[in-house]
C-alpha atoms as a PDB file:
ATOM      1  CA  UNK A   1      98.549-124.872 -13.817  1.00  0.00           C
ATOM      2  CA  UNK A   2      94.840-123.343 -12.809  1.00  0.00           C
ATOM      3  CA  UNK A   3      92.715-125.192  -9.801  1.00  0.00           C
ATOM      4  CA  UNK A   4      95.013-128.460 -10.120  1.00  0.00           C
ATOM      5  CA  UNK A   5      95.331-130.390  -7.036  1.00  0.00           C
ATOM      6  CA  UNK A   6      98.038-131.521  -6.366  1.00  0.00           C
ATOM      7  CA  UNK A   7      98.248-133.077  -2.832  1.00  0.00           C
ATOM      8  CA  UNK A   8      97.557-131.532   0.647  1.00  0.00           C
ATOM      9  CA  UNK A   9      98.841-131.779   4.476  1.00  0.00           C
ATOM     10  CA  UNK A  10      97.634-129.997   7.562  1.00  0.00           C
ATOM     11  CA  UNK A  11      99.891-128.674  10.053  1.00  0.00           C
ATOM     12  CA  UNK A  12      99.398-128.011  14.052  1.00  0.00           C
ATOM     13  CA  UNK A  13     101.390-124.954  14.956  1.00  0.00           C
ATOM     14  CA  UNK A  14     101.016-126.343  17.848  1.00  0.00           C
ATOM     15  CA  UNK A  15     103.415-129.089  17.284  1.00  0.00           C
ATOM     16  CA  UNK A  16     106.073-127.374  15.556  1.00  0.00           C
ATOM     17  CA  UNK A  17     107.652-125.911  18.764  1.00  0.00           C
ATOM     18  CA  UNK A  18     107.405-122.552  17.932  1.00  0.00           C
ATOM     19  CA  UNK A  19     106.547-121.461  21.126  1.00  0.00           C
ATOM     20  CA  UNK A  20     107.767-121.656  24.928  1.00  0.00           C
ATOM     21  CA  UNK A  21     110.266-119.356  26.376  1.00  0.00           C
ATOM     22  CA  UNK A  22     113.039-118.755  23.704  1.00  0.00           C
ATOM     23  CA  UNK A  23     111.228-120.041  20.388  1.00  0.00           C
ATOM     24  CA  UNK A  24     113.656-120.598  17.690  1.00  0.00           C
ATOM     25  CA  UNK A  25     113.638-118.130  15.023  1.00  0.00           C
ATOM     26  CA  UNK A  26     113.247-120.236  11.951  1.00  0.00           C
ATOM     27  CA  UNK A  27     112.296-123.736  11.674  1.00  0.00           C
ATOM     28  CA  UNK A  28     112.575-126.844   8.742  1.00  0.00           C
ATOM     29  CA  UNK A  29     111.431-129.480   8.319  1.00  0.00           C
ATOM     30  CA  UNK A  30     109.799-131.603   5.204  1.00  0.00           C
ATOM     31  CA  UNK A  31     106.883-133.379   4.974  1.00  0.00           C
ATOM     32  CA  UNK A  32     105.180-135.500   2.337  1.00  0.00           C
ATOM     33  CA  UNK A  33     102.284-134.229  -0.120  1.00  0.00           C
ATOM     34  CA  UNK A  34      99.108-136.217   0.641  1.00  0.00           C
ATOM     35  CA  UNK A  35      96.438-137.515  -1.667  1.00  0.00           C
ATOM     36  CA  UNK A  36      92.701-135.995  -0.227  1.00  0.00           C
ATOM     37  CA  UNK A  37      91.478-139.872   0.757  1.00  0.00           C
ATOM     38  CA  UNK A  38      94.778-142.524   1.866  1.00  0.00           C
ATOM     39  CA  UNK A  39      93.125-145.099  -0.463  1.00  0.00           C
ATOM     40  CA  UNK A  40      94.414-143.009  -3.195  1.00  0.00           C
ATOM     41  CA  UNK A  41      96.934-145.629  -5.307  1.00  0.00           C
ATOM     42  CA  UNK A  42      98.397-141.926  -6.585  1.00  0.00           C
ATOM     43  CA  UNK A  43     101.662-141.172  -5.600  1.00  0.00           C
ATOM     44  CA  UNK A  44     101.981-137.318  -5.164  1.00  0.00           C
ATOM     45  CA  UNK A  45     105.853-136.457  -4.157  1.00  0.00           C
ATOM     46  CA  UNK A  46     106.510-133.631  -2.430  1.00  0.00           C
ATOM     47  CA  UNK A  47     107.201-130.011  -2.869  1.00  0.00           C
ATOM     48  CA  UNK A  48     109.286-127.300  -1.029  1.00  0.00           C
ATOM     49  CA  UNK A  49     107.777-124.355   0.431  1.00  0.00           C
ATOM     50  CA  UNK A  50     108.761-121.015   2.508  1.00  0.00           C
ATOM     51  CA  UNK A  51     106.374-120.280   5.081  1.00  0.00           C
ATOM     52  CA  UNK A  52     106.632-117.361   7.237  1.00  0.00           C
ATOM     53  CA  UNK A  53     104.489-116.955  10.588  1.00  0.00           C
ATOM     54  CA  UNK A  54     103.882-113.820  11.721  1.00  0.00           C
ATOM     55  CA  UNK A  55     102.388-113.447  15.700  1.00  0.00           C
ATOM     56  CA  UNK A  56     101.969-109.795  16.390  1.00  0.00           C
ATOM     57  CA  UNK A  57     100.334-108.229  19.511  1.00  0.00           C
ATOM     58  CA  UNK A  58      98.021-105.138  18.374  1.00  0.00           C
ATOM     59  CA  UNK A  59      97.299-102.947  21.280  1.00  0.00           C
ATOM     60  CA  UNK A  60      94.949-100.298  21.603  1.00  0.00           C
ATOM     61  CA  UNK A  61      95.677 -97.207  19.416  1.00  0.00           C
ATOM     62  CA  UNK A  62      96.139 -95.055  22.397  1.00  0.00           C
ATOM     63  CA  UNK A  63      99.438 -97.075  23.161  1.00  0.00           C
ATOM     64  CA  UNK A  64     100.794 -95.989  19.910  1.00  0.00           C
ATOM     65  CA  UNK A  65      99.873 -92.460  20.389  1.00  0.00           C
ATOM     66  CA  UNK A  66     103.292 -91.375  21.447  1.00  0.00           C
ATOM     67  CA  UNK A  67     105.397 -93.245  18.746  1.00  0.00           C
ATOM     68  CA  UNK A  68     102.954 -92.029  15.971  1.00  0.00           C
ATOM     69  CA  UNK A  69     103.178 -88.334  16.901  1.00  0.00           C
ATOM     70  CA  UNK A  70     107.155 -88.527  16.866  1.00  0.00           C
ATOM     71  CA  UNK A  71     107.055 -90.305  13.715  1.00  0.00           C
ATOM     72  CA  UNK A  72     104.649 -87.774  12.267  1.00  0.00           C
ATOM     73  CA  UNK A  73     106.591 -84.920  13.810  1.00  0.00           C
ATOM     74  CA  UNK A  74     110.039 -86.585  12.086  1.00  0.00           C
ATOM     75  CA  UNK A  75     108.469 -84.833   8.562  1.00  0.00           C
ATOM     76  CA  UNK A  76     109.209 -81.219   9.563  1.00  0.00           C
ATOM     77  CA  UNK A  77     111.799 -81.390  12.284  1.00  0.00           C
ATOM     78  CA  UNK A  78     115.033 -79.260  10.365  1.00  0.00           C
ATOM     79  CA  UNK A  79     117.469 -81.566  10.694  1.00  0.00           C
ATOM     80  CA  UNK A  80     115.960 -84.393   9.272  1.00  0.00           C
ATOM     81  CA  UNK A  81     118.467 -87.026   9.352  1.00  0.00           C
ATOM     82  CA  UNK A  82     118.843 -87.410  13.067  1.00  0.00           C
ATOM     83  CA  UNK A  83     114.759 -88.155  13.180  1.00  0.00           C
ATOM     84  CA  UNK A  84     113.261 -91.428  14.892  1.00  0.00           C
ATOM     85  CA  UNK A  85     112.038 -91.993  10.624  1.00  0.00           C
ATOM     86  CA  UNK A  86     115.925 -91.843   9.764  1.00  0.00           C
ATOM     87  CA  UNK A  87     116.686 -93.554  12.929  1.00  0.00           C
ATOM     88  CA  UNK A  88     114.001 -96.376  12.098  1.00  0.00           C
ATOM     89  CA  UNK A  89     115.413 -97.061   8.778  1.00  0.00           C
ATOM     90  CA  UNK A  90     119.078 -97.735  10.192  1.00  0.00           C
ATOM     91  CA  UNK A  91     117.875-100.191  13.054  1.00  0.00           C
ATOM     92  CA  UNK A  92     115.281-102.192  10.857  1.00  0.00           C
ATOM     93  CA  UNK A  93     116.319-105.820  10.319  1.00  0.00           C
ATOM     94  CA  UNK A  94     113.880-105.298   7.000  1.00  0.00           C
ATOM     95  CA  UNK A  95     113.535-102.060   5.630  1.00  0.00           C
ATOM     96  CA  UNK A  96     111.214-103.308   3.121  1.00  0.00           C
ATOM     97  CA  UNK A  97     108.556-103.818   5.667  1.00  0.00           C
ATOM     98  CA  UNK A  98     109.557-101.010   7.808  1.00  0.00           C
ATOM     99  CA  UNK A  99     108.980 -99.073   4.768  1.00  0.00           C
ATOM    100  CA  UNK A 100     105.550-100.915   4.049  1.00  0.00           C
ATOM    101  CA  UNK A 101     104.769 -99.594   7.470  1.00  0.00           C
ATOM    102  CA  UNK A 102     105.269 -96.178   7.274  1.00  0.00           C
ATOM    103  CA  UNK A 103     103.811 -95.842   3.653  1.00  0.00           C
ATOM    104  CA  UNK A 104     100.327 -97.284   5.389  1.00  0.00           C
ATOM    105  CA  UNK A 105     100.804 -94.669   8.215  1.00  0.00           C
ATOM    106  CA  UNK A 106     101.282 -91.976   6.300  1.00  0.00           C
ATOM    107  CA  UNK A 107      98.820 -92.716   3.413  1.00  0.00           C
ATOM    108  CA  UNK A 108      96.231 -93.124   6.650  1.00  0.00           C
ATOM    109  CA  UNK A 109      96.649 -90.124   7.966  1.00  0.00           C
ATOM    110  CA  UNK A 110      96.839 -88.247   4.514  1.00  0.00           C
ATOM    111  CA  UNK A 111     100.448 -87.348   5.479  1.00  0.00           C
ATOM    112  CA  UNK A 112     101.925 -88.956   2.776  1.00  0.00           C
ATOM    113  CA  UNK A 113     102.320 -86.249   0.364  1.00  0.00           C
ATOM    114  CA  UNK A 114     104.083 -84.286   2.998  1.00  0.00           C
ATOM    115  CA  UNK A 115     106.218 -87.346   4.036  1.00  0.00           C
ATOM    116  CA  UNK A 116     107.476 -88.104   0.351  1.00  0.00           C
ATOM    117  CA  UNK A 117     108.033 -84.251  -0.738  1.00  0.00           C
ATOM    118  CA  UNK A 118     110.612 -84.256   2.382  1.00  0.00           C
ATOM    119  CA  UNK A 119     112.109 -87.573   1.886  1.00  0.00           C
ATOM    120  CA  UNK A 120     112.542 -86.864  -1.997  1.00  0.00           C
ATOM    121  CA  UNK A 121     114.020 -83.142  -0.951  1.00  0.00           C
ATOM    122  CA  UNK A 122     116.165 -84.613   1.484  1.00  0.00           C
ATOM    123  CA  UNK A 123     117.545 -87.221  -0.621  1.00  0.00           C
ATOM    124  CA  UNK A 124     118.461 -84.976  -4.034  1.00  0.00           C
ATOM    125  CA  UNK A 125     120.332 -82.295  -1.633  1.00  0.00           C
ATOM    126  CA  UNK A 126     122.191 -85.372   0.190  1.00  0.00           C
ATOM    127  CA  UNK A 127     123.477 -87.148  -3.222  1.00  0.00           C
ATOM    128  CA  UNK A 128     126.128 -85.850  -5.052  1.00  0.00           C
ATOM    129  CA  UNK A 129     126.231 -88.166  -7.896  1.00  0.00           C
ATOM    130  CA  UNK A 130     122.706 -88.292  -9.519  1.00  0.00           C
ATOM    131  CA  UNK A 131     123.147 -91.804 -10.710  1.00  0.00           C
ATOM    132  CA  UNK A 132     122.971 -93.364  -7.539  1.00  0.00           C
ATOM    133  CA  UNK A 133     119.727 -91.497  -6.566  1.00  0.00           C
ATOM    134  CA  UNK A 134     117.143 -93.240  -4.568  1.00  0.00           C
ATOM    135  CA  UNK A 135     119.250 -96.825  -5.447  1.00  0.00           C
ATOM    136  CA  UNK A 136     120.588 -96.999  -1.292  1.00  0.00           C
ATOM    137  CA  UNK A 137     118.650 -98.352   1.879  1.00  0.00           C
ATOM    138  CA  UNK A 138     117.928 -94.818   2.514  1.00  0.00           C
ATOM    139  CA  UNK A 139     114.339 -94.681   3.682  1.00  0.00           C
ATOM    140  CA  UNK A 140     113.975 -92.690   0.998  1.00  0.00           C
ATOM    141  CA  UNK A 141     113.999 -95.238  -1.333  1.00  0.00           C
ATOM    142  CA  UNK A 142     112.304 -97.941   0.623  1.00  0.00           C
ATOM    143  CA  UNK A 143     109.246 -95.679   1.375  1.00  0.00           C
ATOM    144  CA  UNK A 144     108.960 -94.840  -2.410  1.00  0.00           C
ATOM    145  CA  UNK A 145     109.113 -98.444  -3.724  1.00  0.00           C
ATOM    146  CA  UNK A 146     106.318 -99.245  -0.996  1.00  0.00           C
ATOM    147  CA  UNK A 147     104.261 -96.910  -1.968  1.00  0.00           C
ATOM    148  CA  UNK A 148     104.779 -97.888  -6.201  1.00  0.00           C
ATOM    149  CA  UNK A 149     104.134-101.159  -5.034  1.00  0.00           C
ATOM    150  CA  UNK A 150     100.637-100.729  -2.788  1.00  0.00           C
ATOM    151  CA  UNK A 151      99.329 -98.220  -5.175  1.00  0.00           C
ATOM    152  CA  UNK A 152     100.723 -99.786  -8.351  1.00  0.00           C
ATOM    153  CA  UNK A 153      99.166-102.751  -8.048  1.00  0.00           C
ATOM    154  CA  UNK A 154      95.708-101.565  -7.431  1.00  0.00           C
ATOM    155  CA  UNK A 155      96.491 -99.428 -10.941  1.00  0.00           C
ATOM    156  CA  UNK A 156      97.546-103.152 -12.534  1.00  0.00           C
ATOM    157  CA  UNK A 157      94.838-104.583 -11.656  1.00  0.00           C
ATOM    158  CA  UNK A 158      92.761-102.202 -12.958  1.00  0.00           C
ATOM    159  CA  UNK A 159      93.864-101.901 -16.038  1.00  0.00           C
ATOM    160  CA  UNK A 160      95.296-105.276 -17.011  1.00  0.00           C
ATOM    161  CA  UNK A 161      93.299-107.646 -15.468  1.00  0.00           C
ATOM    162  CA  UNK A 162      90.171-107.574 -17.793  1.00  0.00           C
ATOM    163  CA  UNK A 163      92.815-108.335 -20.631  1.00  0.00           C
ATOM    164  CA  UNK A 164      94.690-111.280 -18.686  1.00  0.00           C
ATOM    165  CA  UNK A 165      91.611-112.456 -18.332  1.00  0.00           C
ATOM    166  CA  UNK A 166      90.232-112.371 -21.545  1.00  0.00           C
ATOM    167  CA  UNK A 167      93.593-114.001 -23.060  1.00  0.00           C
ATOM    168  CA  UNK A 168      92.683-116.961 -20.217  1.00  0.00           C
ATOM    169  CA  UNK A 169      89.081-117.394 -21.477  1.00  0.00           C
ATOM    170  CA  UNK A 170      89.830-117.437 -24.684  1.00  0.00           C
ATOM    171  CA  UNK A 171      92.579-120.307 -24.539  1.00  0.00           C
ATOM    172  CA  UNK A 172      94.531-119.111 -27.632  1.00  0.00           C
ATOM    173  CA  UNK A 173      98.599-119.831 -27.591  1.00  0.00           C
ATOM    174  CA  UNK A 174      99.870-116.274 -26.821  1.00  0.00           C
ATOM    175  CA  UNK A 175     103.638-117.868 -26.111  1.00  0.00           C
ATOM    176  CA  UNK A 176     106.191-116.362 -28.349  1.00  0.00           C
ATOM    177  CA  UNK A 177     109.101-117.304 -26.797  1.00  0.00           C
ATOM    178  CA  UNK A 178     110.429-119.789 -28.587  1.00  0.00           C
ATOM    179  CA  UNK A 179     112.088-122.173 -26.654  1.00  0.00           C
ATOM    180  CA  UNK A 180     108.600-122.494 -24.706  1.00  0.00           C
ATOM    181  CA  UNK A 181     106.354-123.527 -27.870  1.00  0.00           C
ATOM    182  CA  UNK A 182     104.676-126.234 -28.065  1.00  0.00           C
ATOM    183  CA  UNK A 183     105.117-128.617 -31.137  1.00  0.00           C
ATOM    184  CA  UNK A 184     103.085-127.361 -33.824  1.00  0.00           C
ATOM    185  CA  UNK A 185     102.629-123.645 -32.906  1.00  0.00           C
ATOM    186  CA  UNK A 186     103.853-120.799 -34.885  1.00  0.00           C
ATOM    187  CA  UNK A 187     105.336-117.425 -33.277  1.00  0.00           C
ATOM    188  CA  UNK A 188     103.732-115.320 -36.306  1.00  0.00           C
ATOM    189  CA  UNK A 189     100.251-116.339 -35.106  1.00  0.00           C
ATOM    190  CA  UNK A 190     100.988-116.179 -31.440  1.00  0.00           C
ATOM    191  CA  UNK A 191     101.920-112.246 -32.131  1.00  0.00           C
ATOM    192  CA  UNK A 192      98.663-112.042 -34.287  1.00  0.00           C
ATOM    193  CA  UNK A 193      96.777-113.157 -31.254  1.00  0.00           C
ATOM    194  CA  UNK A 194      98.388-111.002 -28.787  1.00  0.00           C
ATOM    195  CA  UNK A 195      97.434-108.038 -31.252  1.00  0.00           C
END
């Protein structure tokens, strides 16, 4: 769809009651698309959207001195399961971002290395049936897909992006699925073009 516009509306958190002494923890509500001038005779509709606020409190690294050092320690404590890491993983509403977390930690401090060799170690000696390795909540798993996805996607980028863009620029059909071609475009050439 590119730099289409396709309406607009501005928002005062302010006014959405998300604050006071027991905030709720989600909120809906819709509200109507809006042309950029209300002379506009265009009538835009409206769309659907999932927005999530975030308000954290950051304080100063010294406060976080304590929690970092067990965390850090958790890598070569022996029994590994009953760590504040392990401990983290079972109490976390979303491991995803707990995992997120601890990947940026660790890849800060140049720990991470050290983290995954004992999380991978811990998890083959744990699992009895190789098939289900690394497919749980174990943090494990969550701290290895984190880590594919923060330094995979600088990797994508890298190396695909000069080609997306190039198939952009040039404006040739590349679709080859066929229920999504447009009359009068052939699959043969599409996979020419893409070649």
């Amino acid at each position: 769809m590119g730099d289409v516009f396709l309406g607009q509306i501005h928002l005062s958190l302010s006014s959405l009651s998300l604050t006071g002494p027991h905030p709720p923890r989600s909120y809906q509500a819709w509200y109507s698309l809006r042309p950029r001038s209300e002379y506009s005779p265009l009538k835009i509709g409206s769309m659907r959207l999932l927005l999530i606020y975030h308000e954290d409190y950051i304080l100063t690294s010294t406060t976080y001195q304590p929690l970092l050092n067990l965390l850090v320690n958790s890598i070569t404590e022996p029994d590994f399961q009953d760590t504040s890491l392990c401990i983290l993983n079972e109490v976390s509403k979303d491991r995803s971002a707990m995992g997120l977390c601890i990947v940026n930690l660790f890849l800060q401090l140049n720990k991470f290395e050290e983290l995954a060799h004992r999380l991978i170690t811990v998890e083959v000696t744990s699992t009895s049936d190789p098939n289900t390795l690394f497919r749980g909540n174990s943090v494990a798993s969550k701290v290895i897909d984190e880590f594919m996805k923060v330094v995979g996607q600088t990797y994508l980028h890298r190396t695909l992006q000069p080609c997306i863009d190039e198939i952009f620029e040039v404006k040739r059909s590349c679709e080859i699925d066929q229920s999504k071609l447009s009359e009068g475009e052939n699959i043969d050439l599409n996979m020419v073009t893409l070649k």
